[in-house]
C-alpha atoms as a PDB file:
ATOM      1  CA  UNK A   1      40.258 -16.893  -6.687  1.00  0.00           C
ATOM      2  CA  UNK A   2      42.651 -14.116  -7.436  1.00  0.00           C
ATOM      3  CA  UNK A   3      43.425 -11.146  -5.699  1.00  0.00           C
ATOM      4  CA  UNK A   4      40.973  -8.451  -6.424  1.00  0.00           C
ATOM      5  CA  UNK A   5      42.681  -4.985  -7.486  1.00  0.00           C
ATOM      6  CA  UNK A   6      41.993  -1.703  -6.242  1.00  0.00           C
ATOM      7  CA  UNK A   7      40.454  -1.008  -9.094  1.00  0.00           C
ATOM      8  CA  UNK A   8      37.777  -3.964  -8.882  1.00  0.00           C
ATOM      9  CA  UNK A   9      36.945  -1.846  -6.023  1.00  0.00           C
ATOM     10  CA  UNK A  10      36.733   1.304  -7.536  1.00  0.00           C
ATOM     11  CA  UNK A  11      34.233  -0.346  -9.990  1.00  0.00           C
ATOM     12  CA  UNK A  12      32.054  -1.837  -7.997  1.00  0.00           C
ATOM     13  CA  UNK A  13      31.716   0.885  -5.700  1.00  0.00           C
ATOM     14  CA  UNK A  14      30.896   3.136  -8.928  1.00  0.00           C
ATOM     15  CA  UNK A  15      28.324   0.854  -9.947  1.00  0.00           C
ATOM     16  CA  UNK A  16      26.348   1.114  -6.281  1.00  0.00           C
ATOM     17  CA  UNK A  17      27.111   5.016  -6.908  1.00  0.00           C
ATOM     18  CA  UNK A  18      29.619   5.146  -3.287  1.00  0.00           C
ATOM     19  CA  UNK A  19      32.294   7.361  -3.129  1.00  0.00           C
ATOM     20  CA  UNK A  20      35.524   5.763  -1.235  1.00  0.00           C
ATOM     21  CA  UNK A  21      38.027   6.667   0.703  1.00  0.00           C
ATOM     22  CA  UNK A  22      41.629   5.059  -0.122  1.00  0.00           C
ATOM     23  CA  UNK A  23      41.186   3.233   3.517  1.00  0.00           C
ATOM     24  CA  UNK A  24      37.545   2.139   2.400  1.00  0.00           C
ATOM     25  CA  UNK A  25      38.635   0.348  -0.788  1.00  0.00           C
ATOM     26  CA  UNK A  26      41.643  -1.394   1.242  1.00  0.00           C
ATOM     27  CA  UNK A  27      39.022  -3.034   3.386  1.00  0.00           C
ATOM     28  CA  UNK A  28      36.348  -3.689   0.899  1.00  0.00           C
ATOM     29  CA  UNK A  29      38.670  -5.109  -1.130  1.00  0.00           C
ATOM     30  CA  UNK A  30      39.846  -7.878   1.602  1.00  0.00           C
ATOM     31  CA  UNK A  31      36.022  -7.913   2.830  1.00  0.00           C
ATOM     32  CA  UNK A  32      35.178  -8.711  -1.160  1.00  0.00           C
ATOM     33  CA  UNK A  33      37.964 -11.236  -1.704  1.00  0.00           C
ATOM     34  CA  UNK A  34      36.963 -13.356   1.374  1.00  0.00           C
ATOM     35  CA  UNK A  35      33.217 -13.259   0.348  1.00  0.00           C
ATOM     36  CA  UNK A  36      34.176 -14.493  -3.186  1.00  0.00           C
ATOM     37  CA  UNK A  37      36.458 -17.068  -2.138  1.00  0.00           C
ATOM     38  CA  UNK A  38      33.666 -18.502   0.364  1.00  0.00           C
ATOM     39  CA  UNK A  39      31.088 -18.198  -2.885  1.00  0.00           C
ATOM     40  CA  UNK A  40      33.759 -20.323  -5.173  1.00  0.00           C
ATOM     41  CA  UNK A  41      33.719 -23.310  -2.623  1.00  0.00           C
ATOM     42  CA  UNK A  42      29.543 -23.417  -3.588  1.00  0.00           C
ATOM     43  CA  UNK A  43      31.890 -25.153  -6.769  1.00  0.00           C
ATOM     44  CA  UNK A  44      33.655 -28.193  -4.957  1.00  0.00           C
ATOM     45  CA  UNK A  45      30.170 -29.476  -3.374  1.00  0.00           C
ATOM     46  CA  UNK A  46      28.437 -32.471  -5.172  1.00  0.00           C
ATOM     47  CA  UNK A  47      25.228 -31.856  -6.461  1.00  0.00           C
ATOM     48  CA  UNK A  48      25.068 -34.770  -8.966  1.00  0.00           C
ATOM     49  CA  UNK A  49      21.957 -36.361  -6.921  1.00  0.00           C
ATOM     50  CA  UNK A  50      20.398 -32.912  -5.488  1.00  0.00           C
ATOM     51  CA  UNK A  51      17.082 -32.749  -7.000  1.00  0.00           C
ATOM     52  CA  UNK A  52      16.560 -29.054  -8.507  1.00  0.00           C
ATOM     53  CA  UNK A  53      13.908 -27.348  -6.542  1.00  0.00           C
ATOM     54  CA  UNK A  54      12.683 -23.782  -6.364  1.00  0.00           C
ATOM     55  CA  UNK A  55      10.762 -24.309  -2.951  1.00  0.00           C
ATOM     56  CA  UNK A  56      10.744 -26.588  -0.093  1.00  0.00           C
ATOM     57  CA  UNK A  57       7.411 -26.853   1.565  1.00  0.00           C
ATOM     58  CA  UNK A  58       4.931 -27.599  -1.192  1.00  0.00           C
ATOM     59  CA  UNK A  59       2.707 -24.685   0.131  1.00  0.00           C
ATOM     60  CA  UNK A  60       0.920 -23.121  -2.816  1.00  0.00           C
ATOM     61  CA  UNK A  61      -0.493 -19.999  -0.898  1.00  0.00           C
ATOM     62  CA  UNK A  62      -0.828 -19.050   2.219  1.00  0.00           C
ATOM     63  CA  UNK A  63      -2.225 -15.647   1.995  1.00  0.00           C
ATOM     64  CA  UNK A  64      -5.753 -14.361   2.425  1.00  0.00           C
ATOM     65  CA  UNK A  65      -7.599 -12.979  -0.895  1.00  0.00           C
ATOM     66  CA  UNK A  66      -7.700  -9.468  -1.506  1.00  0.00           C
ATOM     67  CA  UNK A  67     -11.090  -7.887  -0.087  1.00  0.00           C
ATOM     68  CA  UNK A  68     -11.959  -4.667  -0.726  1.00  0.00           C
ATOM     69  CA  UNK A  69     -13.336  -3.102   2.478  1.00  0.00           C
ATOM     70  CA  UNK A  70     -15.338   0.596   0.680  1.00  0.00           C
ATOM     71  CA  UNK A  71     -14.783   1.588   4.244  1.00  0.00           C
ATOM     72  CA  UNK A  72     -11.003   1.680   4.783  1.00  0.00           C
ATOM     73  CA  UNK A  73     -10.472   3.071   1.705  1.00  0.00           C
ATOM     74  CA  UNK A  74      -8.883   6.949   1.309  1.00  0.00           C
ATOM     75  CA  UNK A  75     -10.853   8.567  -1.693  1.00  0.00           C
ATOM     76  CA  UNK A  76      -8.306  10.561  -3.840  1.00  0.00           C
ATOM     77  CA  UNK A  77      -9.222  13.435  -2.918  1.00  0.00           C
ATOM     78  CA  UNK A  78      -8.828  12.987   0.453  1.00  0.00           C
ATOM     79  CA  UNK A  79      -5.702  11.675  -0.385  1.00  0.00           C
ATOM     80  CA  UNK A  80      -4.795  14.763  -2.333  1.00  0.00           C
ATOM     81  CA  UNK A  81      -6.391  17.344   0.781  1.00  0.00           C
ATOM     82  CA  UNK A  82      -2.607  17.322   2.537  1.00  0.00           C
ATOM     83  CA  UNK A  83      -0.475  18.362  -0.729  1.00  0.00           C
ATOM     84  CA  UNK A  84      -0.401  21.406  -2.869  1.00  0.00           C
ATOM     85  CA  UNK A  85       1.699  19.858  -5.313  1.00  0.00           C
ATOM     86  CA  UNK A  86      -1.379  18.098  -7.660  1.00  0.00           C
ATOM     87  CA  UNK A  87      -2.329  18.271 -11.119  1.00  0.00           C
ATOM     88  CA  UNK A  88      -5.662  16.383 -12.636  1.00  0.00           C
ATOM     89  CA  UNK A  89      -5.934  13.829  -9.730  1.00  0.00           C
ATOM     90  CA  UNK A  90      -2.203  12.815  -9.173  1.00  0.00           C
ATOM     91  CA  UNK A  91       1.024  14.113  -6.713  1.00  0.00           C
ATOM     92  CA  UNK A  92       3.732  15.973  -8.287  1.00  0.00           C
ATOM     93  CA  UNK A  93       6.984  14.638  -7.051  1.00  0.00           C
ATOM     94  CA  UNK A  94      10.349  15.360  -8.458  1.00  0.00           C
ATOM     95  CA  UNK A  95      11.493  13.654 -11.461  1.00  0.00           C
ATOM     96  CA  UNK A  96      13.801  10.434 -10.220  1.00  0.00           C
ATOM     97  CA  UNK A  97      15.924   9.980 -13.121  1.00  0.00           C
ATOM     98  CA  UNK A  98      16.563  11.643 -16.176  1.00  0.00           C
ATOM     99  CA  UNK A  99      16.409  10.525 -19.622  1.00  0.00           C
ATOM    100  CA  UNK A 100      20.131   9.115 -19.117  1.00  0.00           C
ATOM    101  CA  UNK A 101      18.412   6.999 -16.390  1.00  0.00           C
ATOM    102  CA  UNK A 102      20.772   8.689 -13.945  1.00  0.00           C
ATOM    103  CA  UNK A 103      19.532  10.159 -10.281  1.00  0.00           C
END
């Protein structure tokens, strides 16, 4: 693989929304080159007689069905007692992203 620039960095560290020091992007940038170079030897193993398979112990499931239980349950409006922030039956929370999609 080749060397990954500074600005391969940059990018990625835009993308996951990280600011980065100069020193920061030196050692990401050797971290991230060693980490694709181990990937790109997943290329020189022989898989012509591997089977594909998308799990290994033939277990379908191995969890419980979901039971209602009246008596554990929080009705909403105890669940609503602790806030003041409601309207018609629901929390009001700050908005998450905007219509750009953006925090």
């Amino acid at each position: 693989m080749g060397k990954l620039s500074s600005d391969d960095v940059k990018h990625v560290a835009q993308l996951a929304k990280l600011s980065l020091t100069g020193q920061e992007v030196k050692k990401f940038q050797k971290q991230l080159e060693k980490v694709i170079d181990y990937i790109s030897e997943l290329n020189e193993i022989d898989i012509k007689n591997v089977e594909p398979t998308s799990q290994m112990t033939g277990l379908t499931n191995v969890y419980r069905n979901d039971k209602v239980v009246s008596e554990n349950c929080l009705s909403q409006e105890n669940a609503l007692s602790g806030t003041s922030k409601k309207h018609n039956g629901y929390f009001v929370v700050e908005a998450l992203l905007t219509e750009r999609g953006d925090a």
